[in-house]
Protein backbone atom coordinates (compact mmCIF):
# COMPACT_ATOMS: atom_id res chain seq x y z
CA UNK A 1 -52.62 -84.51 197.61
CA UNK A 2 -53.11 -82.07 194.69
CA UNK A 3 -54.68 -78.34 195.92
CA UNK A 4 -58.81 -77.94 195.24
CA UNK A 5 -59.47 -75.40 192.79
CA UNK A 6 -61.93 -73.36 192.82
CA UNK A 7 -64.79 -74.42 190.29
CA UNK A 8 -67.69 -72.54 191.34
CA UNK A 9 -68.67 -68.81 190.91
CA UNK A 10 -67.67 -67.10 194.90
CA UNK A 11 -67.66 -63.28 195.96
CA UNK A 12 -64.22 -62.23 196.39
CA UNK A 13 -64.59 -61.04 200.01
CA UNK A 14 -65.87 -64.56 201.19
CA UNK A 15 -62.48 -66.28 199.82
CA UNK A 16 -60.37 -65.54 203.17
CA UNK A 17 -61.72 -64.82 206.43
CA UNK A 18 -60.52 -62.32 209.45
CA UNK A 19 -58.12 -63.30 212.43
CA UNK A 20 -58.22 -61.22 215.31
CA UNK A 21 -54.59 -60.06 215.79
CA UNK A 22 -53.63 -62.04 212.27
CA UNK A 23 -52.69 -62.08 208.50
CA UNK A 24 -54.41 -64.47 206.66
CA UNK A 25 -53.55 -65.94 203.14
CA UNK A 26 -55.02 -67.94 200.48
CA UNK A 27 -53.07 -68.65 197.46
CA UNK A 28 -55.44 -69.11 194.49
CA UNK A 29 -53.24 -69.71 191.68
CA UNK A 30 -49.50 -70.25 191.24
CA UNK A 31 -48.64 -70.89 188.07
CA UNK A 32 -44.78 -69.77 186.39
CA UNK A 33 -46.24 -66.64 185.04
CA UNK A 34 -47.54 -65.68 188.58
CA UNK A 35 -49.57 -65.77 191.23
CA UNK A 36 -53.15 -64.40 193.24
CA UNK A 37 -53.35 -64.71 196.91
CA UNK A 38 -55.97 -63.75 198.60
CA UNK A 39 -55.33 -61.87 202.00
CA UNK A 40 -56.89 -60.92 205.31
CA UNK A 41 -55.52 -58.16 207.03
CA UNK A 42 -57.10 -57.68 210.88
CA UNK A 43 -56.92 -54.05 212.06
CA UNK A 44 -52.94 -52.67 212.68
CA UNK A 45 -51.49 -55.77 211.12
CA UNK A 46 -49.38 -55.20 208.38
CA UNK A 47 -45.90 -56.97 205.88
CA UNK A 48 -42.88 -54.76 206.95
CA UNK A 49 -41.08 -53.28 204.23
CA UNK A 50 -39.48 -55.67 201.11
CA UNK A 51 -39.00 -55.60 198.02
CA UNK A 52 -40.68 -58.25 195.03
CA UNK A 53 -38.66 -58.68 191.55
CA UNK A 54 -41.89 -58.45 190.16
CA UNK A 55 -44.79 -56.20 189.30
CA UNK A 56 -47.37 -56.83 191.86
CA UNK A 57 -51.42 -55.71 191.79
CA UNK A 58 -53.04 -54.95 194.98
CA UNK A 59 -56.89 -54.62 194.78
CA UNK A 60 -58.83 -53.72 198.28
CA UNK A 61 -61.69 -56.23 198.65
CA UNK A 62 -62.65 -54.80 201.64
CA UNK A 63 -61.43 -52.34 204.37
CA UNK A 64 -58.93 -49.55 204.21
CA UNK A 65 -55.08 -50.15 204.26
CA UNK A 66 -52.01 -47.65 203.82
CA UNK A 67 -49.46 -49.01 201.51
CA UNK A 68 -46.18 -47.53 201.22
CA UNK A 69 -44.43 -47.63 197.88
CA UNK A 70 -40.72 -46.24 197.96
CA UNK A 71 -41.45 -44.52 200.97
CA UNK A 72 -44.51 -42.36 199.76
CA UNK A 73 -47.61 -43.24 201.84
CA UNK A 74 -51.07 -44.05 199.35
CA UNK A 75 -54.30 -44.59 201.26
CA UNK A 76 -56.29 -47.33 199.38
CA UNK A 77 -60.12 -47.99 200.32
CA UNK A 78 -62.02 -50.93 199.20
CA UNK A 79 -63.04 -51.00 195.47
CA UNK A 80 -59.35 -49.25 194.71
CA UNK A 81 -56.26 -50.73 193.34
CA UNK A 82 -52.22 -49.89 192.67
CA UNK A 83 -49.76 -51.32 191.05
CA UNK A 84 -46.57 -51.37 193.33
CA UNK A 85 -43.60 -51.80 190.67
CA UNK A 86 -40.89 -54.34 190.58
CA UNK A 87 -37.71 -53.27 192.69
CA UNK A 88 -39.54 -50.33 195.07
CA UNK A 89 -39.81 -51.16 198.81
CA UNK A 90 -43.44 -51.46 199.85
CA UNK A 91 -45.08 -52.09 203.50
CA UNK A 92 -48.50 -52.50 203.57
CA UNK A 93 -50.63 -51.67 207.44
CA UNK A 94 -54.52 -52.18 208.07
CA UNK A 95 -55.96 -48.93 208.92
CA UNK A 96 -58.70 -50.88 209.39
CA UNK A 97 -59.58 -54.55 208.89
CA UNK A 98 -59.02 -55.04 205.06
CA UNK A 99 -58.80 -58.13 202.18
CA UNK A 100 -56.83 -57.41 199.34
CA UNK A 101 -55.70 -59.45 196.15
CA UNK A 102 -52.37 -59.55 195.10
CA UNK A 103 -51.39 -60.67 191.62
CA UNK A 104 -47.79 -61.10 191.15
CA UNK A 105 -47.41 -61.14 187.06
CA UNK A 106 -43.55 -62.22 186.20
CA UNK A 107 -41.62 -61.31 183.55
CA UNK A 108 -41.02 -63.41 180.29
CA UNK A 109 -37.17 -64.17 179.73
């Protein structure tokens, strides 16, 4: 059965919803050139530390989260974004409750 896309206009912050004690995830499009998940972060959950060999755009939907990019600690509220570069460890923790969007652009060869 092929995915449902979404063909109507939606507010970003109603495309995943919170889990007590969970991560949620959403992927909206996955394509060769990338992807955009959607995530739900409920309060002190977190991704440990890894690395992506791509370029990767977080932008804070909602919430507060600390994000940890080659072990310098940025504070990002909702509204903000960062860029967390190909190759650097990152971690990302809910200071509080928070959705974010990732877009994961890769690179031509």
């Amino acid at each position: 059965m092929a995915k449902k896309k979404i063909t109507e206009t939606i507010k970003l912050k109603d495309i995943t919803d919170y889990q007590n004690g969970s991560v949620v995830s959403k992927t909206l499009i996955s394509k060769n050139a990338g992807t955009v998940t959607a995530f739900a972060f409920a309060q002190g959950q977190g991704l440990s530390e890894h690395v992506a060999p791509f370029d990767a755009m977080v932008y804070i939907i909602d919430g507060e989260a600390l994000i940890h990019i080659s072990g310098k600690p940025y504070r990002i509220k909702s509204g903000e974004m960062i860029i967390m570069p190909a190759r650097k460890p990152h971690a990302l923790k809910a200071v509080k409750k928070f959705k974010m969007l990732l877009i994961m652009i890769k690179e031509k060869k």
